[in-house]
N, C-alpha and C. Protein backbone atom coordinates (compact mmCIF):
# COMPACT_ATOMS: atom_id res chain seq x y z
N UNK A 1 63.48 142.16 -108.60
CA UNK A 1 62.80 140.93 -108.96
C UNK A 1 62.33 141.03 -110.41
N UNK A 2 61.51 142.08 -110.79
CA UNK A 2 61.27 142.02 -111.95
C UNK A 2 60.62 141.09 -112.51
N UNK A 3 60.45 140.66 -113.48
CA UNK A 3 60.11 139.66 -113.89
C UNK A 3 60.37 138.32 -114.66
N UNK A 4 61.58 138.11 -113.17
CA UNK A 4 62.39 137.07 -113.45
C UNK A 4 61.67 135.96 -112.31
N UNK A 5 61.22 134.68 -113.15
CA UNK A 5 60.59 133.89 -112.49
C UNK A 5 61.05 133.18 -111.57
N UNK A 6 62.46 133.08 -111.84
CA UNK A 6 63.38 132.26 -110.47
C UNK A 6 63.05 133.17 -109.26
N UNK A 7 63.83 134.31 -109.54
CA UNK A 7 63.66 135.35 -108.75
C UNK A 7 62.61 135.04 -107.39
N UNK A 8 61.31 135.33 -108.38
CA UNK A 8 60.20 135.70 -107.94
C UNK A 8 60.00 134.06 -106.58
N UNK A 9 60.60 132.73 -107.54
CA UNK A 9 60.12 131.56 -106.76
C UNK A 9 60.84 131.84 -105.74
N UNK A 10 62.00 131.89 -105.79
CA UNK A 10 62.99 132.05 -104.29
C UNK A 10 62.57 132.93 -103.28
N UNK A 11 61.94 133.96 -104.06
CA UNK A 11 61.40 135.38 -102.85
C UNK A 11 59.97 134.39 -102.08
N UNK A 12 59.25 133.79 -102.89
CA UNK A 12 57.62 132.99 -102.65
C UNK A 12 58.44 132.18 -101.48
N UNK A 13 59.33 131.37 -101.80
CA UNK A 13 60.23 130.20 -100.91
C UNK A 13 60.57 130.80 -99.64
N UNK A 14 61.43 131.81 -99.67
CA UNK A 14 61.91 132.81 -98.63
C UNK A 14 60.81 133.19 -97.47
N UNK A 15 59.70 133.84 -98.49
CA UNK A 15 58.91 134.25 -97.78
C UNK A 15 57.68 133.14 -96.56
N UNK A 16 57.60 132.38 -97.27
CA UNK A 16 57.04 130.94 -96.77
C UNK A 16 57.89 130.05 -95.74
N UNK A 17 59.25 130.39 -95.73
CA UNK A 17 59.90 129.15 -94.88
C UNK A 17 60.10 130.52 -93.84
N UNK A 18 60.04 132.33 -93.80
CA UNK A 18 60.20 132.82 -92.31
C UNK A 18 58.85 132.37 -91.77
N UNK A 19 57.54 132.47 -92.81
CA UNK A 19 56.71 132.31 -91.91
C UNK A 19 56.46 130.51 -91.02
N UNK A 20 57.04 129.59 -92.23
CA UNK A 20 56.50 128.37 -91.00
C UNK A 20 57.75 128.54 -89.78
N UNK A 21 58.76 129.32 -90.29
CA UNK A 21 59.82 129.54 -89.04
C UNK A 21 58.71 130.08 -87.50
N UNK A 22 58.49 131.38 -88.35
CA UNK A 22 57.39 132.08 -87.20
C UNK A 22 56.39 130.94 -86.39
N UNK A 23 55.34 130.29 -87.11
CA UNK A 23 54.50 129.65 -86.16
C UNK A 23 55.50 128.39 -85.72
N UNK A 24 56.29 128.19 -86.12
CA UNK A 24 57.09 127.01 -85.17
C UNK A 24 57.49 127.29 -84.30
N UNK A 25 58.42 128.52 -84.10
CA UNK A 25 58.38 129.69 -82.71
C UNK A 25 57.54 129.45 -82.08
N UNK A 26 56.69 130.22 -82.56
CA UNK A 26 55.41 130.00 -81.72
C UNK A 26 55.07 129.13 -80.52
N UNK A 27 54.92 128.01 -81.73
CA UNK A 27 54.38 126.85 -81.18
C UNK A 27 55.09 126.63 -79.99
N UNK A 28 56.60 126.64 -80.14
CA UNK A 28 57.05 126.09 -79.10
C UNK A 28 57.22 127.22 -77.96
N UNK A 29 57.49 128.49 -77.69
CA UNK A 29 57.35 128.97 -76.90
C UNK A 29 55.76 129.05 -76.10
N UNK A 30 54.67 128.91 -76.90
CA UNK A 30 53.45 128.16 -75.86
C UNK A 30 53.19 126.85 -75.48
N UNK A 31 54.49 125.90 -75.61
CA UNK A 31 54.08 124.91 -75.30
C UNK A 31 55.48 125.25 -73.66
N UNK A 32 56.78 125.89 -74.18
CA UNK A 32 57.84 125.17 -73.36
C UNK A 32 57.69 126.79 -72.48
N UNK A 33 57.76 127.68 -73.20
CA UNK A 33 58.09 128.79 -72.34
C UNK A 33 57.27 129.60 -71.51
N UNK A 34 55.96 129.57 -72.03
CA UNK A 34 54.77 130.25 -71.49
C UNK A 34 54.45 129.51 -69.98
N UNK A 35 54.40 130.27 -68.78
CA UNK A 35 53.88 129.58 -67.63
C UNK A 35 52.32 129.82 -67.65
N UNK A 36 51.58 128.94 -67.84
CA UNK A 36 49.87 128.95 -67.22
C UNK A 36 49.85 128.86 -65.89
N UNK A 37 48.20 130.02 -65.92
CA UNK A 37 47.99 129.85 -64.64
C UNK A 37 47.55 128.51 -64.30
N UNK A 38 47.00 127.98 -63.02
CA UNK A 38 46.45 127.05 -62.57
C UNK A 38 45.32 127.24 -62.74
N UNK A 39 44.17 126.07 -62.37
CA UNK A 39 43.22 126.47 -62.62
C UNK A 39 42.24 127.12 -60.86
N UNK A 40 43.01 126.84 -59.98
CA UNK A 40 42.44 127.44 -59.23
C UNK A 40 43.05 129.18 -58.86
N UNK A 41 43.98 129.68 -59.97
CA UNK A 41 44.40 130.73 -59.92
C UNK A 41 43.67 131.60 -61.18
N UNK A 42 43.54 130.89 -62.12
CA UNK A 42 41.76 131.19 -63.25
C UNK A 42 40.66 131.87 -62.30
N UNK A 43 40.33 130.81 -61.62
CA UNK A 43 38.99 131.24 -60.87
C UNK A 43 38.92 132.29 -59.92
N UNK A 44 40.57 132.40 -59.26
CA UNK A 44 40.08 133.10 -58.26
C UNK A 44 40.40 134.59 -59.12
N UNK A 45 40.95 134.78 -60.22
CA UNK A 45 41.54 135.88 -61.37
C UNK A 45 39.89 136.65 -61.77
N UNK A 46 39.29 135.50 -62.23
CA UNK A 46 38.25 135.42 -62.73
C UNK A 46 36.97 136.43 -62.22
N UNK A 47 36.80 135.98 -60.97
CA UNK A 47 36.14 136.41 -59.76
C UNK A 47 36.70 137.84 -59.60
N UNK A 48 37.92 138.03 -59.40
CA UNK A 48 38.19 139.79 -59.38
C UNK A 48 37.54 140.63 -60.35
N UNK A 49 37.92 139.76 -61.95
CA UNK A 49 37.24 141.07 -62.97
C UNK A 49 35.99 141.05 -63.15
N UNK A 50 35.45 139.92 -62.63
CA UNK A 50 33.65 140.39 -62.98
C UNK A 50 33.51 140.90 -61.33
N UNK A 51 33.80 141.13 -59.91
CA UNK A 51 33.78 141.98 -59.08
C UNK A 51 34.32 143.25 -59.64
N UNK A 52 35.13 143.45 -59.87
CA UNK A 52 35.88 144.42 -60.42
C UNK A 52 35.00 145.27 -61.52
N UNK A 53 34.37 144.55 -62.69
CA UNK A 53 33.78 144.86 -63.69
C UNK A 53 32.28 145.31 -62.82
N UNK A 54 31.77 144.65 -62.53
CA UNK A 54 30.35 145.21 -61.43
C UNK A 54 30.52 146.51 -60.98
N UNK A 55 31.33 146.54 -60.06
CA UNK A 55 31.75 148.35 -59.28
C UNK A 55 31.83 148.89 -60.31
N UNK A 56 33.02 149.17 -61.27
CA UNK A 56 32.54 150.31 -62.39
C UNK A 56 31.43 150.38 -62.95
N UNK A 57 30.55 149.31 -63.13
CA UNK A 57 29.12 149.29 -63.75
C UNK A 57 28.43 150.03 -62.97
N UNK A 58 28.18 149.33 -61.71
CA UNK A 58 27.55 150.28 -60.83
C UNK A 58 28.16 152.06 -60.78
N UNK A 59 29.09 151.91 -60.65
CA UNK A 59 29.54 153.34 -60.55
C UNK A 59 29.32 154.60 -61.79
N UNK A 60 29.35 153.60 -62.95
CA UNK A 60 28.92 154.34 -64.09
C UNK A 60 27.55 155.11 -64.09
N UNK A 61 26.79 153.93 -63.65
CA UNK A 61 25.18 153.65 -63.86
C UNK A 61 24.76 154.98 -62.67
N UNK A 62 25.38 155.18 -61.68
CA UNK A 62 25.13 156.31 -60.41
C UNK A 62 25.81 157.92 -61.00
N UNK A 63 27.07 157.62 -61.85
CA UNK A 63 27.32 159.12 -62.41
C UNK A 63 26.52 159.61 -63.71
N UNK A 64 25.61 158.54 -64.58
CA UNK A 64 25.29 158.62 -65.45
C UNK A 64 23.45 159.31 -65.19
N UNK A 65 23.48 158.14 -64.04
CA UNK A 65 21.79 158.78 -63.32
C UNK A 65 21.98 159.97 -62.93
N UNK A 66 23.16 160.40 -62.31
CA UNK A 66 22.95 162.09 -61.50
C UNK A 66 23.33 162.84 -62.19
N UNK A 67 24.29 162.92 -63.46
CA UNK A 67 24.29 163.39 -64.74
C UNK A 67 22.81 163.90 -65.42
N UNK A 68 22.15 162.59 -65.53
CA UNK A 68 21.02 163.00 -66.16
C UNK A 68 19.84 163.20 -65.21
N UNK A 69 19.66 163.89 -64.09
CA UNK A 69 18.95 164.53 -63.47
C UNK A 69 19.08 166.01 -63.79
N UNK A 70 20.20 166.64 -63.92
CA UNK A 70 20.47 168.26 -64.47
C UNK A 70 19.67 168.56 -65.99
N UNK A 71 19.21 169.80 -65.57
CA UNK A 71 18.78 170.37 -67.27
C UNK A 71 17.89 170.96 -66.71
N UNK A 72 16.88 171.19 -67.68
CA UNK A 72 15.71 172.14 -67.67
C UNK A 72 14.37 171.49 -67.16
N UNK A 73 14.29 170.12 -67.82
CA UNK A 73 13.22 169.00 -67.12
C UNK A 73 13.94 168.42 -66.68
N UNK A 74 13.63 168.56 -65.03
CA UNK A 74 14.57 167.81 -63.98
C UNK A 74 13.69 166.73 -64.31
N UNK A 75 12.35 165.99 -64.44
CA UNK A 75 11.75 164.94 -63.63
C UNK A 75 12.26 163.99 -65.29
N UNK A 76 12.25 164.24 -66.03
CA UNK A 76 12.82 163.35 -67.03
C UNK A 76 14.37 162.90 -67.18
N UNK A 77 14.67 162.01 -67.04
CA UNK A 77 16.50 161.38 -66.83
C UNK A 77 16.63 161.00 -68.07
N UNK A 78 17.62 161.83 -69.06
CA UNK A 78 18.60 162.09 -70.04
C UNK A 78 19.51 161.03 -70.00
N UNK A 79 20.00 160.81 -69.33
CA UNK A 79 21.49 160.20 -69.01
C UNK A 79 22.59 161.45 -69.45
N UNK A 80 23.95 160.82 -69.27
CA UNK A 80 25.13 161.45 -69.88
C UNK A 80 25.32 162.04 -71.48
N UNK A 81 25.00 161.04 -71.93
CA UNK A 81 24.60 161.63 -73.41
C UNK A 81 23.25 162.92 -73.30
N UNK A 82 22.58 162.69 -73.18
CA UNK A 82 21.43 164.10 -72.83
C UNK A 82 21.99 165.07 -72.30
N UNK A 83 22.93 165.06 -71.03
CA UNK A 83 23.38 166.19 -70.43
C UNK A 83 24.41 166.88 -71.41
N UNK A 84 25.34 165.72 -72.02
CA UNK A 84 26.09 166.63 -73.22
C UNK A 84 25.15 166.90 -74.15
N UNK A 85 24.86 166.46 -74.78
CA UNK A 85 24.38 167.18 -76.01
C UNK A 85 22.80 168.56 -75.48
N UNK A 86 22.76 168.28 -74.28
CA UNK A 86 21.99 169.88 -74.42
C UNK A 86 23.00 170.66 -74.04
N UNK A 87 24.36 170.61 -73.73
CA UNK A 87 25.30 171.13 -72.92
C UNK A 87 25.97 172.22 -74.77
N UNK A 88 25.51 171.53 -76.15
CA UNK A 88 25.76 171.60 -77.16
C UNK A 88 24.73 172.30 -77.93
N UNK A 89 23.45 172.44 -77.44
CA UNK A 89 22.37 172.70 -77.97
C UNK A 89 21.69 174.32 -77.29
């Protein structure tokens, strides 16, 4: 390219007509090709990951409490981070 100004416009041109190529793609494969869910297949999706998301919470929150019961002062709760880093100390 150098600094040849045609050059340079045709590469600017080039580069500008893959990209409106790209979002025109796009566009149309989320309008024609993409299947959505329904919306009563949303909700019931929905409902799994915040059930879903709860149990690991909870489950975290129970390995993290009995985690931080171990050490030297049992009656004070560390959490997981406390148990490592005296595990370091």
């Amino acid at each position: 390219m150098g600094s040849n100004p045609t050059a340079r416009a045709k590469f600017k041109t080039f580069i500008v007509s893959k990209f409106k190529n790209y979002i025109d793609e796009t566009i149309h494969e989320m309008r024609h090709e993409v299947s959505w869910p329904t919306w009563k297949e949303l909700q019931s999706n929905t409902i799994i990951v915040v059930v879903a998301s709860l149990i690991f919470a909870v489950l975290i929150f129970v390995m993290d409490f009995l985690f931080g019961i171990s050490g030297e002062e049992k009656t004070v709760w560390k959490g997981l981070l406390g148990f490592i880093y005296q595990m370091f100390n």
